[in-house]
Protein backbone atom coordinates (compact mmCIF):
# COMPACT_ATOMS: atom_id res chain seq x y z
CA UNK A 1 83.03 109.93 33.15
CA UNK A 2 79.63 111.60 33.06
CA UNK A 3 78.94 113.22 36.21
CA UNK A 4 80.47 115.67 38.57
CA UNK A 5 81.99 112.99 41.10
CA UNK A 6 83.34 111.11 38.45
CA UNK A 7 85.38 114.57 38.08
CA UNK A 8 86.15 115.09 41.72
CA UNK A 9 87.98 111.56 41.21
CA UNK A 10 89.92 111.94 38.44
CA UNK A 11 90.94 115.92 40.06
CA UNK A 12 92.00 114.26 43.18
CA UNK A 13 94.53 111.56 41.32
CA UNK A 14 95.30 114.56 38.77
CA UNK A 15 96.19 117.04 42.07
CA UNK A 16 100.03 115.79 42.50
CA UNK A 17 100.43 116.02 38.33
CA UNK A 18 99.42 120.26 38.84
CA UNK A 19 102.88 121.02 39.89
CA UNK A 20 106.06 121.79 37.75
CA UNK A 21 109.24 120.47 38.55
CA UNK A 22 112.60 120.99 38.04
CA UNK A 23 114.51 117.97 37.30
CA UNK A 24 117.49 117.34 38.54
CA UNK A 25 120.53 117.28 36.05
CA UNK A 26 122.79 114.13 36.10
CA UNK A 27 124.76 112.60 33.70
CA UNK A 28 125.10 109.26 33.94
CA UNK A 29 128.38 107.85 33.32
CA UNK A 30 127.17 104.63 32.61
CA UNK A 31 124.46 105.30 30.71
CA UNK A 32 124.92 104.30 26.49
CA UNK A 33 125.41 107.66 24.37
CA UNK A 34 125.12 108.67 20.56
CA UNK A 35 127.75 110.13 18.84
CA UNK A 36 126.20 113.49 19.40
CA UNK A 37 126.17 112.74 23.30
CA UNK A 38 122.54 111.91 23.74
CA UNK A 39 121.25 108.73 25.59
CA UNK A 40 121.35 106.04 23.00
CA UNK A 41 117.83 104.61 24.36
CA UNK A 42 117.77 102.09 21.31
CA UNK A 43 120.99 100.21 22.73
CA UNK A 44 120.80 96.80 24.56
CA UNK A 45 119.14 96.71 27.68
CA UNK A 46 121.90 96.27 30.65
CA UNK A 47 122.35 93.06 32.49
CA UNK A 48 122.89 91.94 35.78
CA UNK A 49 124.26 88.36 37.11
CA UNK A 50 122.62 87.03 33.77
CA UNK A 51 119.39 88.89 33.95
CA UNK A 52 118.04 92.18 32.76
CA UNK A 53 118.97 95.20 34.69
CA UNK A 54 115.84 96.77 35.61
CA UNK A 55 117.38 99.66 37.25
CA UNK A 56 116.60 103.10 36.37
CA UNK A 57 113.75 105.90 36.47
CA UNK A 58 110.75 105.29 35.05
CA UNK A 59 107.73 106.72 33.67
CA UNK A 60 104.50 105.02 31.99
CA UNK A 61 104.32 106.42 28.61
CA UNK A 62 101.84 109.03 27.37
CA UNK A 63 98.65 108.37 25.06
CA UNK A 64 98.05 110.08 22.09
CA UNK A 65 95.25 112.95 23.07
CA UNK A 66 92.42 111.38 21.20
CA UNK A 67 93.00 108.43 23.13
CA UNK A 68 92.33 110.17 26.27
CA UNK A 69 90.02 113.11 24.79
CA UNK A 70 86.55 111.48 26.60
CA UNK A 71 88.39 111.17 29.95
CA UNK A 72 89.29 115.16 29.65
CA UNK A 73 87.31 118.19 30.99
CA UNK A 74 85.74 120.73 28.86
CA UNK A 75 88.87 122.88 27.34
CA UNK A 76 91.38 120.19 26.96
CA UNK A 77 94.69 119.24 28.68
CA UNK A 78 95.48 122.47 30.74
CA UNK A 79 96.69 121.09 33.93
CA UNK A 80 97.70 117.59 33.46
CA UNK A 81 101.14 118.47 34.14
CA UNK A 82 103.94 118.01 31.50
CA UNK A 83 103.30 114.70 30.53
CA UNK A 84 99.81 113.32 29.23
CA UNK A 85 99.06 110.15 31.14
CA UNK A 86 98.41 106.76 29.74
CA UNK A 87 94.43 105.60 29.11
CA UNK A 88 94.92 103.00 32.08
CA UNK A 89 95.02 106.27 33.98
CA UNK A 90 91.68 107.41 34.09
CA UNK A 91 90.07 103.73 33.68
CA UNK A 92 91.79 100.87 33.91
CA UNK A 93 88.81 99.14 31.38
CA UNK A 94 89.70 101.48 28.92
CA UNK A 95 89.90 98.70 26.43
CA UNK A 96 85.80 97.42 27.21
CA UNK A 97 82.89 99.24 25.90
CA UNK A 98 81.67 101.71 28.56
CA UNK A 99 79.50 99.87 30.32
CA UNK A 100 80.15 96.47 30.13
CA UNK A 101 83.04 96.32 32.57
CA UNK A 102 83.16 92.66 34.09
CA UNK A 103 81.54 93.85 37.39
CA UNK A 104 79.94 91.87 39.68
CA UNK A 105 76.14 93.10 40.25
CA UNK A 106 77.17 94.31 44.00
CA UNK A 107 80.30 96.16 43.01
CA UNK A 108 78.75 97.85 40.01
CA UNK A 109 75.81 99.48 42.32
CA UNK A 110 78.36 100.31 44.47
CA UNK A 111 80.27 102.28 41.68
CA UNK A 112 77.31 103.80 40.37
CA UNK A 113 76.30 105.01 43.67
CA UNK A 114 79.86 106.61 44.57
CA UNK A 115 79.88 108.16 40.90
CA UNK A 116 76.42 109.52 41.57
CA UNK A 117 77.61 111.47 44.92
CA UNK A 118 77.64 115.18 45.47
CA UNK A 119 79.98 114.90 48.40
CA UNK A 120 83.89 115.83 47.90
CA UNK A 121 86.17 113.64 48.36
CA UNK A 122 87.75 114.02 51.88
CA UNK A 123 91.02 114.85 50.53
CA UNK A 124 92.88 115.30 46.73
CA UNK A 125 96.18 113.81 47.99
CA UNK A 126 95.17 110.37 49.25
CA UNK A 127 97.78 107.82 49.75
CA UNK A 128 99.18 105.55 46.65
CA UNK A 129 97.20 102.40 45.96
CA UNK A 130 98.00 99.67 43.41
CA UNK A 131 97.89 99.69 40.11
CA UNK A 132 97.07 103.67 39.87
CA UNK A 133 100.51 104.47 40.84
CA UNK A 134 102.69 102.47 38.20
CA UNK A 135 100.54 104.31 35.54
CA UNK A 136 100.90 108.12 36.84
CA UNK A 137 102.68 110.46 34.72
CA UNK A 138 105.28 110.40 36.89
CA UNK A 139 108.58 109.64 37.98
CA UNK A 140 109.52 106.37 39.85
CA UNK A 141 112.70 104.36 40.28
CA UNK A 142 113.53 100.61 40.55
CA UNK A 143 116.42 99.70 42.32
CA UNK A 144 117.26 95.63 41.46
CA UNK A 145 119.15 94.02 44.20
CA UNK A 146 120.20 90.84 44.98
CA UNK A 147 117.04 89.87 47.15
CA UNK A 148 114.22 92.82 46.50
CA UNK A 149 113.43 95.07 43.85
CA UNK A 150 112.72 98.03 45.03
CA UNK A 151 110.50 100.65 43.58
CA UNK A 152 110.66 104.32 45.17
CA UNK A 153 107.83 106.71 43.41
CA UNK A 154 108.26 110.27 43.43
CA UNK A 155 104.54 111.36 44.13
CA UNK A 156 104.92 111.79 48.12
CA UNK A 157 107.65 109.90 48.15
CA UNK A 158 106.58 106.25 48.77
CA UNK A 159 108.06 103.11 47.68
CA UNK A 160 107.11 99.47 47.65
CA UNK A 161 109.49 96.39 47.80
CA UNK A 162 109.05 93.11 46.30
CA UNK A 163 110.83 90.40 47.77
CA UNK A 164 113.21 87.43 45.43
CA UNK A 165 114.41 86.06 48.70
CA UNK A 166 112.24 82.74 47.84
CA UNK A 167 110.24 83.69 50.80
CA UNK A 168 106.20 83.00 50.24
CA UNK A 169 103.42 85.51 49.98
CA UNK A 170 101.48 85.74 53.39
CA UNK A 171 98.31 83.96 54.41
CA UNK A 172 96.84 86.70 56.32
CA UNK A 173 98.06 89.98 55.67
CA UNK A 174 97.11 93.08 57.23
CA UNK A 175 95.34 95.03 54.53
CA UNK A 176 97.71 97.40 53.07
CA UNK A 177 97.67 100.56 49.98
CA UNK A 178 100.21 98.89 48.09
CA UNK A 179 100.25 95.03 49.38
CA UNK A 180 102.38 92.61 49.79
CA UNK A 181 104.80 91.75 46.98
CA UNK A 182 107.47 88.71 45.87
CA UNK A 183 108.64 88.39 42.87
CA UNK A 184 110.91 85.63 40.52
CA UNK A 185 112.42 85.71 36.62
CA UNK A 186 110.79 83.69 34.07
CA UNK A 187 113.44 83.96 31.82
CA UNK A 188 114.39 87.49 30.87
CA UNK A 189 110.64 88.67 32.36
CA UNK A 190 110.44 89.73 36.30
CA UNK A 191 107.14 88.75 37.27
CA UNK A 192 105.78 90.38 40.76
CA UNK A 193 102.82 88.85 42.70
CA UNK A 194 101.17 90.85 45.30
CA UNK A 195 98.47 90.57 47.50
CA UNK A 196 96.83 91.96 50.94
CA UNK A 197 95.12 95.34 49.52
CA UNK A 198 92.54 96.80 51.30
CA UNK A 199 89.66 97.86 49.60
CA UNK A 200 89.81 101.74 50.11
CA UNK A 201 92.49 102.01 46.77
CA UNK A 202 90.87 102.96 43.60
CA UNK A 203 92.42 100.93 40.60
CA UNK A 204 91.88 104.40 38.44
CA UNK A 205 91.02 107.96 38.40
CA UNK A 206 87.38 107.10 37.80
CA UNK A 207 87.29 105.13 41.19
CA UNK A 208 86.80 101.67 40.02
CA UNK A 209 86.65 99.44 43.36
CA UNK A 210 89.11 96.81 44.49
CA UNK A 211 88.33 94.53 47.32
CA UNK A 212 90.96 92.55 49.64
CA UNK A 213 90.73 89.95 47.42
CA UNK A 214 92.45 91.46 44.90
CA UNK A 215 95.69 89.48 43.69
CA UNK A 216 97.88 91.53 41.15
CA UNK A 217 100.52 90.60 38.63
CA UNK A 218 102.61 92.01 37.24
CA UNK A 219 104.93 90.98 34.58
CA UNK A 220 107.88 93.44 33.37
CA UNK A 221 110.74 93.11 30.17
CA UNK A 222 113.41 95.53 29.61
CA UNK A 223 113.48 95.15 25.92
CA UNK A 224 116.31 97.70 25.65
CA UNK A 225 117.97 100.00 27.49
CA UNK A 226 115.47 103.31 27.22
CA UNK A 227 111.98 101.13 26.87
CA UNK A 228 110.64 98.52 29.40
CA UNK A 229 106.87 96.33 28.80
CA UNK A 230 104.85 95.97 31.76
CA UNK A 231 101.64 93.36 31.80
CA UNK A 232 99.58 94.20 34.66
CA UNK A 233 96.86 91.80 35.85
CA UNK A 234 94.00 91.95 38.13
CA UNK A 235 92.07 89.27 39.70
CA UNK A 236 89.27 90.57 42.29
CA UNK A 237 86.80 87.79 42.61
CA UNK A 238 84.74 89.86 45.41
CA UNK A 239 84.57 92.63 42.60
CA UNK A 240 84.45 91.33 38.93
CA UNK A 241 83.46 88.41 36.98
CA UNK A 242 87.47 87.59 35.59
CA UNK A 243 90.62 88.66 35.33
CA UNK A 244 91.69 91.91 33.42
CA UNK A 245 94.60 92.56 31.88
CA UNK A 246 96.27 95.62 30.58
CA UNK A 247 99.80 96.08 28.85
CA UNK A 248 101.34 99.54 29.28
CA UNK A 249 104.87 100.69 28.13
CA UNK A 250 107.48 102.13 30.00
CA UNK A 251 109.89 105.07 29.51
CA UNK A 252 113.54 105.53 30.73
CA UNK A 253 114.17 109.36 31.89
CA UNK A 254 118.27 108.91 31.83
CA UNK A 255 120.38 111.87 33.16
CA UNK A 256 117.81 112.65 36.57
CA UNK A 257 117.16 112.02 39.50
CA UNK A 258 114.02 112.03 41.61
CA UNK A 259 112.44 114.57 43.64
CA UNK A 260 111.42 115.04 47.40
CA UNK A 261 107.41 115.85 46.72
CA UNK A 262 104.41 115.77 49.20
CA UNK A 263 100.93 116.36 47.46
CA UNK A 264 99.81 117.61 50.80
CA UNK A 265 102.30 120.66 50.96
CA UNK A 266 100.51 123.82 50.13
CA UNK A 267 97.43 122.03 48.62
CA UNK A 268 94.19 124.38 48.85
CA UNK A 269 91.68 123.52 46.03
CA UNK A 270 90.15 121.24 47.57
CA UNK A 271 88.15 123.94 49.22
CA UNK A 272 87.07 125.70 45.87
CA UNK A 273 85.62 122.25 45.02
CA UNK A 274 82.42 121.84 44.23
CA UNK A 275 79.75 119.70 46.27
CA UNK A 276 79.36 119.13 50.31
């Protein structure tokens, strides 16, 4: 991120991470324990009608801070809340050499020119868009039923279902922030396939494009009870050349519960921001 827009972005995804919470306090009778009373997060992950249990609250897990040190502003990490977020954060192509992201010509001017802008952006609490949200340093919760899964994020409250009724992904969706999603088990892995984004999402805090062709997959294993993989995929063939994908771990928080939080309420940097 070289220039001051490329800031602006990554301050308006950071804006909902500024604010210090109180968890709530819950212990979970279910939940495996230690002999010293602390979540055993090493013990077998649960199970439910033969498949892994991926209930719980979840958070994607933190990078080391010279992973992330190019991606910070001069001075360090004051302000990125209480948890550093992962790489996938602030660019999703955080694994290709800056510059050679698999952009198609079109989409790559397009970047540039956005990352070029002086303009602010016309607000720091947009709404969530797919994948940024899953890798946010904070709090979200998956609910596994019988015929959705059912993921409820904390940052302004929002969820997202994915449907295992066997019913088909649609033809012509009405472009959406977070799509359309079903989802199956191959074997002990839930894989999600979603579609019908529209192309005003960002897939990171540097404001990589997606287009409405964007299909997304995702493929999640509970390996035990306090630690879950997630393989996320994109394929955009209106914006890059192939298919990326990323693998980012997963984090229970046992003994909580999420929080009612609106990045909106009582927001007012956007006005000290630089630019027009």
């Amino acid at each position: 991120m070289r220039n001051r827009t490329a800031w602006i972005l990554l301050a308006s995804a950071l804006a909902p991470l500024c604010i210090e919470a109180q968890w709530a306090q819950y212990r979970d009778p279910v939940t495996p324990r230690a002999k010293d009373g602390k979540p055993n997060l090493s013990a077998p992950a649960p199970r439910l009608n033969g498949k892994p249990d991926l209930t719980g609250i979840w958070q994607a897990e933190s990078a080391p801070v010279e992973e992330i040190q190019q991606f910070l502003l001069p001075g360090g990490i004051n302000g990125l809340g209480e948890d550093l977020p992962s790489k996938y954060f602030f660019n999703f192509f955080a694994d290709v050499p800056l510059g050679q992201e698999p952009m198609l010509p079109a989409a790559a001017a397009m970047f540039q020119k956005i990352s070029q802008s002086q303009q602010k952006p016309p607000t720091l609490c947009p709404p969530p868009t797919l994948p940024l949200a899953n890798v946010v340093p904070l709090p979200y919760k998956i609910i596994q039923a019988p015929r959705v899964m059912m993921f409820l994020y904390e940052s302004d409250t929002a969820f997202r279902q994915v449907f295992t009724d066997g019913r088909k992904l649609p033809a012509d969706p009405e472009p959406s922030w977070l799509g359309y999603s079903v989802g199956k088990w191959e074997g002990d892995t839930f894989v999600a396939e979603s579609v019908g984004f529209n192309d005003k999402g960002p897939l990171d805090a540097m404001g990589h494009p997606r287009s409405e062709s964007l299909r997304l997959t995702e493929r999640l294993r509970r390996r035990d009870f306090g630690h879950m993989d997630a393989q996320v995929t994109i394929d955009d063939p209106k914006t890059y050349t192939k298919p990326v994908t990323i693998r980012v771990g997963h984090r229970l928080l046992p003994d909580t519960e999420l929080l009612e939080t609106f990045c909106s309420e009582g927001e007012r940097d956007l006005v000290h921001f630089p630019g027009k």
